[in-house]
Each structure stands twice: as structure tokens, then as C-alpha cells.
Protein backbone atom coordinates (compact mmCIF):
# COMPACT_ATOMS: atom_id res chain seq x y z
CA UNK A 1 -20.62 171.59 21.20
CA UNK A 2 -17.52 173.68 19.98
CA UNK A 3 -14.95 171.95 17.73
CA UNK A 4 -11.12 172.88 18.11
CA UNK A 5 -9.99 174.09 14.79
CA UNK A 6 -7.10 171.27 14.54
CA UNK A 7 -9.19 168.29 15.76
CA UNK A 8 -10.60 167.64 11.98
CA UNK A 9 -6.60 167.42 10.63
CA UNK A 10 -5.98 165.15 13.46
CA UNK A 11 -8.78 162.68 13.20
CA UNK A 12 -7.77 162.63 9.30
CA UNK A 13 -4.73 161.19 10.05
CA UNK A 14 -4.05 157.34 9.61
CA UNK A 15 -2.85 155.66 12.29
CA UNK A 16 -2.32 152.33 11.84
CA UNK A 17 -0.78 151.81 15.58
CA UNK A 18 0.95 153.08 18.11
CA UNK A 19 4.80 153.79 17.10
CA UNK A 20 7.37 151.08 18.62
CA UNK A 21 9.61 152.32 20.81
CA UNK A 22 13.24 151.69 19.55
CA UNK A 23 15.44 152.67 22.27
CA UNK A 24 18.85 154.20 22.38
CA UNK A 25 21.49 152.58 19.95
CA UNK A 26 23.37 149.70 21.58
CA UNK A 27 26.87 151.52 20.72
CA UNK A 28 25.68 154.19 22.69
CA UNK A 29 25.24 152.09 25.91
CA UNK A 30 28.10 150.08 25.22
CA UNK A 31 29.95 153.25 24.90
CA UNK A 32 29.28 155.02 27.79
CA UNK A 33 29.51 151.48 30.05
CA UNK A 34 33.15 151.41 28.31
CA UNK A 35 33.68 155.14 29.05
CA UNK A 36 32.59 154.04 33.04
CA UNK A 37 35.06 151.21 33.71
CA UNK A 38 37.72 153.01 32.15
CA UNK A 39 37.21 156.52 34.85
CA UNK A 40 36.59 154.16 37.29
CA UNK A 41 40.13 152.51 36.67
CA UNK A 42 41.97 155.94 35.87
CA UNK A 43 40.58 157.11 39.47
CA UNK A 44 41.56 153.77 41.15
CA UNK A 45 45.03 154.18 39.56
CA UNK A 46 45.51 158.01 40.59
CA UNK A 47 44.34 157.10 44.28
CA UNK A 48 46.60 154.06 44.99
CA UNK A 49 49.42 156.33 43.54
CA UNK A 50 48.75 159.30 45.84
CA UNK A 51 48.40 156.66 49.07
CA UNK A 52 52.09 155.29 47.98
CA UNK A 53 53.03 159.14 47.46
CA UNK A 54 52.05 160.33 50.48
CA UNK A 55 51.42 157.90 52.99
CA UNK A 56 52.44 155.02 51.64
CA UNK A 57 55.15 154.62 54.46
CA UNK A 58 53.19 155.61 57.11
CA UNK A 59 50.64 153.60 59.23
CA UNK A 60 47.90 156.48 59.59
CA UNK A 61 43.41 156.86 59.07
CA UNK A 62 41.75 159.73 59.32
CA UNK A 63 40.27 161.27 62.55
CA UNK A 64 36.32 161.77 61.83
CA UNK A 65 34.64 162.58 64.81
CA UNK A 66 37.02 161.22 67.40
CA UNK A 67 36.74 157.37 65.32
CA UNK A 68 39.75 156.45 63.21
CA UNK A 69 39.08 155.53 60.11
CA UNK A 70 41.81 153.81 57.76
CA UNK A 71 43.16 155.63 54.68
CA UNK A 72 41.90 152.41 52.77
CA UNK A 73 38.21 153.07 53.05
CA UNK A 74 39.54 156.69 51.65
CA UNK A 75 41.30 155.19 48.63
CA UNK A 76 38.27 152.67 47.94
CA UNK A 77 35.47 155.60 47.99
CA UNK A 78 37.30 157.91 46.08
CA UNK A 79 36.36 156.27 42.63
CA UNK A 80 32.56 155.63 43.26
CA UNK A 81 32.50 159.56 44.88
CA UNK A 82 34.10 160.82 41.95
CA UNK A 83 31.41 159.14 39.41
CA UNK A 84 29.14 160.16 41.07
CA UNK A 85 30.03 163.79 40.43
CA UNK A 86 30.26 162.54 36.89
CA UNK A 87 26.67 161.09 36.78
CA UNK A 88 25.82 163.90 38.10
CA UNK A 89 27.55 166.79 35.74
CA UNK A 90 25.85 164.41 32.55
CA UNK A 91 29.09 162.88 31.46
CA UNK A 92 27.94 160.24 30.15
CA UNK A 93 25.40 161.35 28.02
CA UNK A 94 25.65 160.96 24.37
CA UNK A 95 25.08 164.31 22.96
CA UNK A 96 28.46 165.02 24.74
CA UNK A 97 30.24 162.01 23.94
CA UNK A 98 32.82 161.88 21.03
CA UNK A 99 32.93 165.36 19.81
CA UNK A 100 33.13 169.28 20.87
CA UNK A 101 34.87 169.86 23.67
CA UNK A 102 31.52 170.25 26.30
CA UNK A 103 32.79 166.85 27.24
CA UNK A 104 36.07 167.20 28.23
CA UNK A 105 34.25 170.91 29.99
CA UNK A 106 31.91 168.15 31.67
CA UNK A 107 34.20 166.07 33.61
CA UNK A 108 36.50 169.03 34.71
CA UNK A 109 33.54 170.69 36.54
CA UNK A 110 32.83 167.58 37.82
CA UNK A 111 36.15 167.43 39.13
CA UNK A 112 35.77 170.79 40.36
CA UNK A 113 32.38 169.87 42.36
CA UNK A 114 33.97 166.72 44.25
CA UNK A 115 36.85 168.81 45.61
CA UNK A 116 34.01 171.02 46.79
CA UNK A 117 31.99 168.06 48.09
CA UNK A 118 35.81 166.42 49.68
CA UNK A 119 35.98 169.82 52.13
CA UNK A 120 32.29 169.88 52.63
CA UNK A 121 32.49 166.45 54.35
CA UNK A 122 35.63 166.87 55.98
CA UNK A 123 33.96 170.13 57.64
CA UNK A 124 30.92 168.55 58.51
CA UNK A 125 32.72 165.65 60.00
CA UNK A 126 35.81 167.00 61.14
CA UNK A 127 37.41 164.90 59.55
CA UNK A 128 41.75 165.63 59.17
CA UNK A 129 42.07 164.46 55.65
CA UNK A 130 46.01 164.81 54.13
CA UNK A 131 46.06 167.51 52.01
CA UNK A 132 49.03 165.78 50.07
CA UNK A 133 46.38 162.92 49.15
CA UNK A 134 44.11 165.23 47.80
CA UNK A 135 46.94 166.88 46.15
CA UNK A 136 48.27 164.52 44.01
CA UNK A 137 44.83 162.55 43.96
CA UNK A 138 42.67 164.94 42.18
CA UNK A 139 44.99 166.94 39.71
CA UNK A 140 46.23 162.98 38.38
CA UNK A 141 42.85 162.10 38.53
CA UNK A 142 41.57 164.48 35.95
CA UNK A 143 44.70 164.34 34.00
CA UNK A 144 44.14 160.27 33.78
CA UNK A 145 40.58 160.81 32.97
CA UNK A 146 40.97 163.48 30.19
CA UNK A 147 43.61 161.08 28.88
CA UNK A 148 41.38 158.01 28.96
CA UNK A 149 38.17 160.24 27.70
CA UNK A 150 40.64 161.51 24.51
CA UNK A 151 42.01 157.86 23.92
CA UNK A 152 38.68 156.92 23.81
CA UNK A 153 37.08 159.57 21.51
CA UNK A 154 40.45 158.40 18.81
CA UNK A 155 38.74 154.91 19.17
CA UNK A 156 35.76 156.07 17.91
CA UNK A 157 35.99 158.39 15.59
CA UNK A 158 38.35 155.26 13.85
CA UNK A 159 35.12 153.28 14.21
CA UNK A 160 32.88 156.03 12.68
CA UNK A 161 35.62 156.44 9.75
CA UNK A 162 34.08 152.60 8.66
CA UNK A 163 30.32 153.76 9.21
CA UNK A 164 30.42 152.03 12.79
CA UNK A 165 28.70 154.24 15.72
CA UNK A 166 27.23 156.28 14.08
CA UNK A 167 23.59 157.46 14.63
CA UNK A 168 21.09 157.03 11.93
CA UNK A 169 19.50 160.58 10.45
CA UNK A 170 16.40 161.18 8.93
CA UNK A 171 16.20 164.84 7.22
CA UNK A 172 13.33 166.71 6.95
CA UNK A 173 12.34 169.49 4.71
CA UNK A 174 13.18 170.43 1.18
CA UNK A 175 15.34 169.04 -1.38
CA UNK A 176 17.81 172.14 -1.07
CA UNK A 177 17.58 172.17 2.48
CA UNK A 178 17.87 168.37 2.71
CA UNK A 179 21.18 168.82 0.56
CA UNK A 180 22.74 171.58 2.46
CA UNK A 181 22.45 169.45 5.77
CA UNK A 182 24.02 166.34 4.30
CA UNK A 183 26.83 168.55 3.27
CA UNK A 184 27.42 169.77 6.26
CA UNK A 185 27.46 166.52 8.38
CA UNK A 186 29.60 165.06 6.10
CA UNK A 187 32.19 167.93 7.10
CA UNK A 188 32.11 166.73 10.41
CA UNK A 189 32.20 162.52 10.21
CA UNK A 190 33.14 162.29 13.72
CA UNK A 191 30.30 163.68 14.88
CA UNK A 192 28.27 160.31 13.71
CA UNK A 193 25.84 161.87 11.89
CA UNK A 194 24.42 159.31 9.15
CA UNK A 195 21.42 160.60 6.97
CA UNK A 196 19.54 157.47 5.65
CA UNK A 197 16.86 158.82 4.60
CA UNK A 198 14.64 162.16 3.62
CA UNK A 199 11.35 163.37 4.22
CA UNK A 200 10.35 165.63 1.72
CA UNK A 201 7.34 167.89 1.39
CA UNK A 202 6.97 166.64 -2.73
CA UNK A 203 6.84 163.26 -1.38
CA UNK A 204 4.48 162.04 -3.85
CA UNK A 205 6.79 162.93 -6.44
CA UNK A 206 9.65 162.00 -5.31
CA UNK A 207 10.48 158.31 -4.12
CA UNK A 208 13.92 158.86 -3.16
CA UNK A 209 16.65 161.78 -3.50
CA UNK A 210 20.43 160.63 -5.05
CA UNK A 211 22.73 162.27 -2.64
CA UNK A 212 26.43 161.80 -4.05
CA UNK A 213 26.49 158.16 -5.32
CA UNK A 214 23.42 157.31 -2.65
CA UNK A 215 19.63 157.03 -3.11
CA UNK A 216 18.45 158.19 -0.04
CA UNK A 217 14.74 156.78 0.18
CA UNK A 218 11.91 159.46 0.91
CA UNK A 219 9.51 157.78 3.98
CA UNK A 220 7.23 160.31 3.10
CA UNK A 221 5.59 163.01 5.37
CA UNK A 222 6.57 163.76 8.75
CA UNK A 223 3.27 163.67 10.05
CA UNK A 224 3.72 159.59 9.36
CA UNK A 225 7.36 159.13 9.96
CA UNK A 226 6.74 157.73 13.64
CA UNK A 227 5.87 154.61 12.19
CA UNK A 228 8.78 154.16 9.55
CA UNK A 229 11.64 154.69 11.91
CA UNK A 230 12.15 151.08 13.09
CA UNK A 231 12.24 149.34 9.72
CA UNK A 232 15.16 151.92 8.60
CA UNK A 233 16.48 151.69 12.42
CA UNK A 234 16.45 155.69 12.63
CA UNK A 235 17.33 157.38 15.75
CA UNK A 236 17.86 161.12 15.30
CA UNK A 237 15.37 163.29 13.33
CA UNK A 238 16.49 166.33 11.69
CA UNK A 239 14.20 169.08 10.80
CA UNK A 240 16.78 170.82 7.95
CA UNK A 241 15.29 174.00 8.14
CA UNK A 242 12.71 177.06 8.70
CA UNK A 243 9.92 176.08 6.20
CA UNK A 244 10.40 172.57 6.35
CA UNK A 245 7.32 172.08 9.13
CA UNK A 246 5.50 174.70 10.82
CA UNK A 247 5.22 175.33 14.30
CA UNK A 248 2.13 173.38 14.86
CA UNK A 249 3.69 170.33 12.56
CA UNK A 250 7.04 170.42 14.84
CA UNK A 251 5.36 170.29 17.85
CA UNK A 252 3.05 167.24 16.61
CA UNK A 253 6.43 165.81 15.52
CA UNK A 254 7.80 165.54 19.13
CA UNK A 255 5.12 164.65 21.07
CA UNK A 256 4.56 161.86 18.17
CA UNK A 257 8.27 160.89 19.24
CA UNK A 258 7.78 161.08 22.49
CA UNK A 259 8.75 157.10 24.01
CA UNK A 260 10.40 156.32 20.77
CA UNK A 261 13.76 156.58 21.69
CA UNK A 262 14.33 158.78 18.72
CA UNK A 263 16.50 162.13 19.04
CA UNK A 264 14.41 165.63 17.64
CA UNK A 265 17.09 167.96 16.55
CA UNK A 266 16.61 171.37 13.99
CA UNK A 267 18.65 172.98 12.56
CA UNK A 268 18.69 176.39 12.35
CA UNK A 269 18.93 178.72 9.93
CA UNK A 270 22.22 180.70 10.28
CA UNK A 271 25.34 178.04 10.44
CA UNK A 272 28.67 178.38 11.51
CA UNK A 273 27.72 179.70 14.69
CA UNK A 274 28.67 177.68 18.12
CA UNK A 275 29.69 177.98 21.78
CA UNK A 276 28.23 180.72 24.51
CA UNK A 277 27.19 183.33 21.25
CA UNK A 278 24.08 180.81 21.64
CA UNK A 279 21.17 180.83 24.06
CA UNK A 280 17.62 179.93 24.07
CA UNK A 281 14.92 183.01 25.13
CA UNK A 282 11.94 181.63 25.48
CA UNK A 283 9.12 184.38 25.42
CA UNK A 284 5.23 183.71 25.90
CA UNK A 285 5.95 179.75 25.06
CA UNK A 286 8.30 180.75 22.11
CA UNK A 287 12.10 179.39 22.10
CA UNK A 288 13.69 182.34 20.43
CA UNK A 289 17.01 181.56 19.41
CA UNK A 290 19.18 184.96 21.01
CA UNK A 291 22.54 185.51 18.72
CA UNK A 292 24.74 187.40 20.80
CA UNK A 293 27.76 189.64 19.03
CA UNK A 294 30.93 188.06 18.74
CA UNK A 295 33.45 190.07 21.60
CA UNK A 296 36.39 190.62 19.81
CA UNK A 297 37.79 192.68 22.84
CA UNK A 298 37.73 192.96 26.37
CA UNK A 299 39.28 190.65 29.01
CA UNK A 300 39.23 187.39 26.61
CA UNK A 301 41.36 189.17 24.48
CA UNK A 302 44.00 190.71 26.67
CA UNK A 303 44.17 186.84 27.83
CA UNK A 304 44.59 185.84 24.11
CA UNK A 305 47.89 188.41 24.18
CA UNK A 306 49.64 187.24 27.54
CA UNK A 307 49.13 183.53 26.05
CA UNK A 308 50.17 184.08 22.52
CA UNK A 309 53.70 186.50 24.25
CA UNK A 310 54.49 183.43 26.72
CA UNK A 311 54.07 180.41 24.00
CA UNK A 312 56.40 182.72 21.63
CA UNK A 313 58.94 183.38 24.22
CA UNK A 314 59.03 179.51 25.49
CA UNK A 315 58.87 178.16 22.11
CA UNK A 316 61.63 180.53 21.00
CA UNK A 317 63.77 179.74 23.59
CA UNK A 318 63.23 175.86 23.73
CA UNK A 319 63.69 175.97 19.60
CA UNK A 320 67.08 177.97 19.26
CA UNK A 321 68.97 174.89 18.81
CA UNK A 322 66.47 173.58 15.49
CA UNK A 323 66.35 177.44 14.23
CA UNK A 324 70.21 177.34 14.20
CA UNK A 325 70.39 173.36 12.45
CA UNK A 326 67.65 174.66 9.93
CA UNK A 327 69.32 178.05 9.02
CA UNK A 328 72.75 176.37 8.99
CA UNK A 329 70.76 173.84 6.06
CA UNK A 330 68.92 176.29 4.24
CA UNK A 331 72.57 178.19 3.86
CA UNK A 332 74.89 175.54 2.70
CA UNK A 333 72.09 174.56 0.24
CA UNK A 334 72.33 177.76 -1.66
CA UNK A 335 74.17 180.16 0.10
CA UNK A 336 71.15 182.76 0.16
CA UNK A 337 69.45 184.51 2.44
CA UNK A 338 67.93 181.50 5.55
CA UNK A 339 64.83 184.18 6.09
CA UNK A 340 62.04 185.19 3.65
CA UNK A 341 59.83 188.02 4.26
CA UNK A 342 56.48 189.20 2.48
CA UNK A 343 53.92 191.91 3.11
CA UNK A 344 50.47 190.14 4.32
CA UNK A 345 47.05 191.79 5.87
CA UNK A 346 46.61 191.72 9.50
CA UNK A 347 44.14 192.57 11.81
CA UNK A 348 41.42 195.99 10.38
CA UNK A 349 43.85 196.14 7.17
CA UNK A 350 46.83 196.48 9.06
CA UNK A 351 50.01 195.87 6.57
CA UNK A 352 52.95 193.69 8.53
CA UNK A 353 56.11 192.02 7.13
CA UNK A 354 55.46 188.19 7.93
CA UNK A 355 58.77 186.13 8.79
CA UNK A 356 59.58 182.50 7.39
CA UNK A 357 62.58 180.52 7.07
CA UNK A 358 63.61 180.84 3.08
CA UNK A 359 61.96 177.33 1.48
CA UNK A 360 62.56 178.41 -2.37
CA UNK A 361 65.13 179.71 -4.66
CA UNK A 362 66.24 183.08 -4.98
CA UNK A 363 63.95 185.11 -6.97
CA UNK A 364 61.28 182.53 -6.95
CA UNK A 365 58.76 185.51 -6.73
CA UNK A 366 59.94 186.94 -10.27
CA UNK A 367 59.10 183.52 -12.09
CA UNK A 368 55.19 183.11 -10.86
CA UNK A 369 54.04 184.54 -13.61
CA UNK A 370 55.52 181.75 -15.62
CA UNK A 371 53.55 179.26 -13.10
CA UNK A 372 49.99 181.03 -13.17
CA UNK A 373 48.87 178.31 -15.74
CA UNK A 374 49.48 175.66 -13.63
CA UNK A 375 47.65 177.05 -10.39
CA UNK A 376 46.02 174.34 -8.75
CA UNK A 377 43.58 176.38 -6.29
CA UNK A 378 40.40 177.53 -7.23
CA UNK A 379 40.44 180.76 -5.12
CA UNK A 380 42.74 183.95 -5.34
CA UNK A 381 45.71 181.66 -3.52
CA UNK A 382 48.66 180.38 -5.52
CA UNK A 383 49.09 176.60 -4.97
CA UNK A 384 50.93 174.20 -6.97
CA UNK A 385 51.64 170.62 -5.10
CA UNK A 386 54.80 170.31 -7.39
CA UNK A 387 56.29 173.37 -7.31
CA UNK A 388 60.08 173.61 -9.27
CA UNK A 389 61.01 176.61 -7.55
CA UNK A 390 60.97 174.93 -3.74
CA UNK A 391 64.28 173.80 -2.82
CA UNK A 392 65.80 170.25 -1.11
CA UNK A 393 65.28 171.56 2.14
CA UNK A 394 62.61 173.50 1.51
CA UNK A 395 60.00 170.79 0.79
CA UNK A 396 61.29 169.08 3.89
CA UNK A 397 60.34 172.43 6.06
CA UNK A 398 56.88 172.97 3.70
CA UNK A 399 56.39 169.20 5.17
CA UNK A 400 56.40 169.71 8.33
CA UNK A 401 55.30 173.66 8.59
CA UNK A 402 58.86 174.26 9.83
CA UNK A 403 58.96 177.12 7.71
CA UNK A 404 56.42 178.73 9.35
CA UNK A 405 57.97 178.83 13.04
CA UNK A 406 59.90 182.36 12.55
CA UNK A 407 56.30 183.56 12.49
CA UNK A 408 56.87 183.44 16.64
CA UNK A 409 58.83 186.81 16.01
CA UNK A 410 55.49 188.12 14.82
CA UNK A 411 53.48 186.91 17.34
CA UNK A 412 56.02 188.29 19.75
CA UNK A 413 55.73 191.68 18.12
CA UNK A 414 51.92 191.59 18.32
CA UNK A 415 51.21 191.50 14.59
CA UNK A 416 49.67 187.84 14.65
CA UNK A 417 48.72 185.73 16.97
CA UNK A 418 49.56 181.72 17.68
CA UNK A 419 46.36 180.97 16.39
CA UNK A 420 44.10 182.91 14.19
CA UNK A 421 43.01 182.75 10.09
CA UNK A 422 45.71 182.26 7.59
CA UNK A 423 47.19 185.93 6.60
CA UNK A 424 46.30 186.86 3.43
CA UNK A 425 48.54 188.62 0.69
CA UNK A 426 47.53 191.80 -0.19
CA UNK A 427 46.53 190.76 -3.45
CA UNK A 428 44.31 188.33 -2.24
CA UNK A 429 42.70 190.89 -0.12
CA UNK A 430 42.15 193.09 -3.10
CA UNK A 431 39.72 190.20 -4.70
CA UNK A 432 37.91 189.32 -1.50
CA UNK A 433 33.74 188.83 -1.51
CA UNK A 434 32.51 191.41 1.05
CA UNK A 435 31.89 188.62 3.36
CA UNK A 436 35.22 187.10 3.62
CA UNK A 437 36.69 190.52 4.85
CA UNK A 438 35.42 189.17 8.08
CA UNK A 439 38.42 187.43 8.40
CA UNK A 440 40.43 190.50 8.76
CA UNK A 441 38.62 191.55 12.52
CA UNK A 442 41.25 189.12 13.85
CA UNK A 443 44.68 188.92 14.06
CA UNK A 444 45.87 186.49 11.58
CA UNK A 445 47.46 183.48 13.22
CA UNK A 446 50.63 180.38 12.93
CA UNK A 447 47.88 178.07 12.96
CA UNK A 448 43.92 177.79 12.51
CA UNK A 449 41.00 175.74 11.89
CA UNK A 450 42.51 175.53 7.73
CA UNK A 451 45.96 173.86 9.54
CA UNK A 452 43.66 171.39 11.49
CA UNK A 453 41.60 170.62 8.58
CA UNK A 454 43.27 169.89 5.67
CA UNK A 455 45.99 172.87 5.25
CA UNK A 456 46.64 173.28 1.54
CA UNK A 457 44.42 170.64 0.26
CA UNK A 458 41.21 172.42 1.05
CA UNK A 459 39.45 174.33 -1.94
CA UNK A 460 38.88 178.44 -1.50
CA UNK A 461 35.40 178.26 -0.05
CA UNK A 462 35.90 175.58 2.86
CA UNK A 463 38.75 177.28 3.89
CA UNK A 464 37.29 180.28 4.31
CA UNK A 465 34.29 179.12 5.80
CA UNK A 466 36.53 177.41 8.36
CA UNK A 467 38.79 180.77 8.74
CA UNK A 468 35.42 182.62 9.16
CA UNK A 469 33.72 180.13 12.03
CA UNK A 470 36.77 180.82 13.84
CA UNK A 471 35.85 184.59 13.86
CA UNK A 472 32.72 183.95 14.64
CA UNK A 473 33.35 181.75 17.78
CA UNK A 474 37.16 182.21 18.91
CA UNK A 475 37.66 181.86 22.58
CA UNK A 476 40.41 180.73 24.64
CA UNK A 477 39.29 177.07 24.08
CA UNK A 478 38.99 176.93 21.22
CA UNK A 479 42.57 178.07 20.91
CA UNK A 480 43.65 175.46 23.18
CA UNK A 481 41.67 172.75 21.35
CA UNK A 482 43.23 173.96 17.81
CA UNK A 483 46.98 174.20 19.20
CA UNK A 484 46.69 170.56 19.95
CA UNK A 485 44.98 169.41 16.51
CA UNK A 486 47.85 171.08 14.90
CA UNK A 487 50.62 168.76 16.60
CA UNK A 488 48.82 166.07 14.89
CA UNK A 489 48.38 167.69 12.20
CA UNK A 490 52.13 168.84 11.20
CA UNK A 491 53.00 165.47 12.58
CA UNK A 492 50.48 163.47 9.58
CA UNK A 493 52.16 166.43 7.34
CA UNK A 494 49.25 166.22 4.80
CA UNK A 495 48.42 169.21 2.56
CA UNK A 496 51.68 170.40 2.86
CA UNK A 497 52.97 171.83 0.08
């Protein structure tokens, strides 16, 4: 009689009974019911309003087949047609609910498929549906329903500021690794990632791990966790790293999951990294993570260019009237010069003269030596929140990053880019870790993941780990995605200084 290897470990193991399964979170369900109604009513809405558009005056159906079918039974089906194509492109599901912008991705190809699935029909039934309808219909349609799907992530990210929907997170491995992924999902708190609790491999040393001002309590091994997660109401494990559990533990963790309700996730070992550089390989049974390059050329790029020349050309156009009311200020104020311009670092090294509307005093540069003991940052960067040598209207413009808007002249020249890392000084350059020189493959930009985040409240190392991850993962958008941000974020005017 031959023994497997494993079966001794196994039949070691106490079991005391079979794990209760907990379910998905109710927020989650309530969520996604919430996120139903409201496409359904967006739809409903964008249908009636074509019907009025187009054929609101006129007593018509469509032909299908030689039968006559009203235009009502058109506006009725839309809605149910159109979630369908949602159900169906996993819009509702929670790993793409509330953060990232896969969601948003989600319902737009879903969008995509029922126009697709609209013609198919219509062919196949030769059916003569108004192209007006369908016109108006869809493109409001997925306007309404990005609207609704943004209105509702604001909702809950409010709700996860105040600990509410957010999904309970037990880390696994060891105490560094445990750390690192606490810090890192408390970057991000509208993702709704909670840890509760650890499972460390010292466990019988350890009874709980302070995190902050928290105890988070150790449940012990993972080999056992199955049948802890309902009394600490845990729904997402996370395995914080490569040597927290072998391959063989891992495995035995998931199927031990398996009916539980609970969410497996691991994270991996290099961070920072997102998007399509991603994809799974799997080889002989093995998952292997495949890091592809970042593309810091090609076609995305030359699209980067044509968007970054027509947003400087309409912006500098539609804002000729508030350059001239905020040059006109800055003069009478002092009578100096309304533009300052500095040396920075562009993209490979590149040396370009950066343009901003003047915000200090004349010869404010000579006196920062004077300043230097009152630095504030904890990096290479000058920052003081109370600087004397920023004028009346200056600190308005710092407020508001109006300062920053001649900067379109260098986008417009090809020197930076609408979005892109903060430029550097030269001098900041010259003290740079070999790592952060990464930042420099890109053309430096108005705005950036460091505007969107925080701007000049941010210590040295977040900001350029944020300035970085946008090297790393830059695409179109993601460009979109951080021009938005930054309208909220000049409009909250925190950090500025």
C-alpha cells in the first residue's frame, strides 16, 4: 500500500469542523442592487429623451418582418437589453466596483457590444430601426451611466472615509511583509481594504502585532485560519508576500476557502506596477507572473503629443481673457516682470526654460539662502508653507495652481507634456538616488499623480513613488483619469503653497 508523501501532514491537522460559509458582505449586494436601479433609470431616462427627440411628434413602429411594431416596446426593452450587456461584460462585480478605472472600461464595452447586438437584430429581422433613436439613445446612455457610476463611486468612497464598506483583510506572512502591505492599503482608502488581523509564521510568539495605534490580533497559522474567519467577519485573505506560504500551503489555502465566501488575493512581490504591463503565463500548471517593458514610444506616444498640442492650443485660446486679468494683477502689484522663468530637467536630461506667471518678489531667488533653515520638506525640494517672499497675488495663484498655466507654452513647444512627473530643478537632479532618475524617461508634465495626491503636502519619498508609478504605467487613460482628479484637486486647493 503506497502512502502519498503529504497525506501524514494532512491527517495531522485538527479539524474541528467544516468552515462556515460567510457569504459576500451585505454592502456589496446592496451596492451593486443600488448600482442596478440607478443604470436602469439613467437608460430609461436617455430612451424617453431620444423618443421625444426624434419621434416624439410622429406616430411611427418599426417594420420587423412585414408586422409593425410600436416604438414603445423599443423604448421599454432598451433598458433590460442594455443590462443585460452589463451582466454580461461583469459590471457589477465587486472587484471592479469603486476604484480603478476597469469599471468605467466595463460598461463602455458593454455599450459597445449592445450597439453590435441593436444591428445584429435589426439584420436578422429586418427590422427599419431610426438611426436618430439610436443616435441620441446610446451616446446619452453611456454618458448618464458613467455619470451615475462616478456619482456613485463619490458616495462610497465618503462611506469608506468612516470605515463603512469596506472589506475586512486578513494578512498573511511576516511581520515586515505584514507591515509593508498595511502601508500600502492605507495609501489607497478607497479601495476598502481593512486589515483586521495577521497571520504570522511566529505565531506562537506573537499574540498580536501593534500596527500604528492598532493591535491587530494574530489568528494564528494559515493552515487553521478557515475556521477563524467568521468570528472576526473576514472576507478577503491576503497572502503579503513570496515566503509567506509555499506553493503547496497556498494551494491548501484556497481549496480550504473554497464555499467560504472569502476573497484569496497575493500580493506580489514587485509593487507599483498596474494596467496591461501585467499578464498571467501559466506554464506546466505554474501562473508565472509575465512583466512586460514599459513602451515609452511608439503609437501611444505620438497620441500623447497630438493630445497634449490640442488641450494647449484650446486651453490657450479659451484662457486669454484670465492670462490678461492675472498679468494685469501681478503688474499693478509690483510693477515687475508678470512671467518667471527657471531652468528645470526634462525628458533623458534635456535642460528647458519652464514658464510661470511671477508669484514672488523680485529677487526672491537671491534670499533662499536666508530661508534654508526653515525648509519644511524632507527631500532635495524647497518648501516652506509660509513663505515671506510670495506676494498678495501670488498666494492667491499658488492656491489655485494658476501660476502654473503658462506652462501650456511648454507643452505647446514640446518640452513637457499636460501630464507627466513634476520637473525637477537641476539641483535636485544632481542629488537624485539612482532609482528616482527614472522619472526623467518622461516628459515632465502641468499635472501628475503628486497634483492628484496631495501636491506640496506629500513628503520626498511618496511623491516620488507616485511620480515613478506613473512611469511605470502611463497610458492614455491614465492621463485622462489624472486630468480630471486635478480639477478637483486645484478646486479643494490643498497643498498649495
Amino acid at each position: 500500500m503506497s502512502v502519498h508523501p503529504h497525506d501524514g501532514e494532512r491527517a495531522l491537522r485538527a479539524v474541528p469542523s467544516e468552515p462556515r460559509p460567510l457569504g459576500r458582505p451585505g454592502w456589496e449586494k446592496r451596492y451593486a442592487l443600488s448600482l442596478t436601479l440607478l443604470d436602469l433609470l439613467m437608460i430609461a431616462f436617455a430612451a424617453l429623451v431620444a423618443f421625444e427627440l426624434r419621434l416624439g411628434d410622429v406616430d411611427t413602429s418599426i417594420v420587423a418582418g412585414g408586422t409593425h411594431i410600436p416604438y414603445g416596446f423599443v423604448v421599454g426593452g432598451l433598458a433590460p437589453l442594455w443590462l443585460l450587456m452589463l451582466l454580461a461584460g461583469r459590471s457589477y462585480e465587486a472587484r471592479f466596483l469603486g476604484v480603478g478605472f476597469e469599471e468605467f472600461k466595463r460598461v463602455g464595452n458593454a455599450s459597445i457590444r449592445l450597439v453590435a447586438l441593436i444591428g445584429f437584430l435589426a439584420f436578422a429581422f429586418k427590422a427599419t430601426i431610426a438611426r436618430g433613436f439610436i443616435a441620441i439613445a446610446i451616446p446619452l446612455g453611456l454618458a448618464l451611466l458613467l455619470l451615475a457610476r462616478y456619482g456613485a463611486r463619490r458616495v462610497l468612497h465618503a462611506l469608506r472615509r468612516h470605515g463603512i464598506c469596506v472589506h475586512r483583510v486578513v494578512a498573511v506572512g511576516s511581520v515586515a511583509e505584514v507591515l509593508a502591505l498595511a502601508d500600502q492599503v492605507a495609501r489607497e482608502p478607497f479601495a476598502g481594504l481593512h486589515v483586521v488581523a495577521v497571520s504570522l509564521p511566529d505565531y506562537d510568539k506573537r499574540t498580536e502585532l501593534r500596527y500604528l495605534d492598532t493591535a491587530l490580533p494574530n489568528v494564528g497559522p494559515a493552515r487553521d485560519m478557515p475556521y477563524k474567519l467568521q468570528d472576526l467577519r473576514i472576507d478577503t485573505v491576503a497572502v503579503a508576500g513570496a515566503s509567506a506560504l509555499s506553493s503547496r500551503e497556498l494551494r491548501q489555502l484556497s481549496w480550504d476557502l473554497e464555499g467560504t465566501g472569502t476573497d484569496l488575493v497575493v500580493a506580489p512581490a514587485i509593487t507599483d506596477v498596474t494596467g496591461p504591463r501585467i499578464h498571467v503565463r501559466p506554464v506546466a500548471g505554474l501562473p508565472l507572473l509575465h512583466l512586460e517593458a514599459p513602451a515609452f514610444g511608439g503609437a501611444r506616444r505620438v497620441l500623447k503629443r497630438l493630445i497634449d498640442l490640442t488641450g494647449a492650443i484650446v486651453l490657450l485660446v479659451a484662457l486669454m481673457l484670465p492670462f490678461l486679468i492675472i498679468a494685469v494683477a501681478i503688474k499693478v502689484e509690483d510693477r515687475g516682470r508678470v512671467f518667471f522663468r527657471q531652468e528645470r530637467v526634462g525628458r533623458a536630461s534635456s535642460r528647458f526654460r519652464i514658464w510661470k506667471f511671477r508669484s514672488m518678489r523680485a529677487g526672491a531667488h537671491d534670499e533662499i539662502a536666508a530661508l534654508l533653515a526653515l525648509n519644511e520638506s524632507d527631500g532635495p525640494l524647497f518648501k516652506l508653507r509660509a513663505d515671506p517672499r510670495v506676494t498678495r497675488v501670488g498666494a492667491i495663484l499658488r492656491k489655485y495652481s494658476l501660476d502654473e498655466l503658462p506652462q501650456l507654452f511648454n507643452v505647446l513647444t514640446g518640452t513637457m507634456s499636460l501630464v507627466g512627473p513634476r520637473p525637477p530643478l537641476p539641483t535636485e537632479v544632481d542629488v537624485y538616488a539612482d532609482h528616482v532618475h527614472r522619472r526623467l524617461l518622461v516628459k515632465p508634465g502641468m499635472t501628475g499623480l503628486w497634483q492628484v495626491s496631495g501636491r506640496a503636502d506629500l513628503p520626498w519619498e511618496e511623491s516620488v513613488r507616485l511620480d515613478l508609478y506613473y512611469v511605470e504605467n502611463w497610458s492614455v487613460a491614465l492621463d485622462i483619469q489624472i486630468l480630471w482628479k486635478t480639477l478637483f484637486a486645484v478646486a479643494r486647493s490643498s497643498g498649495a503653497y
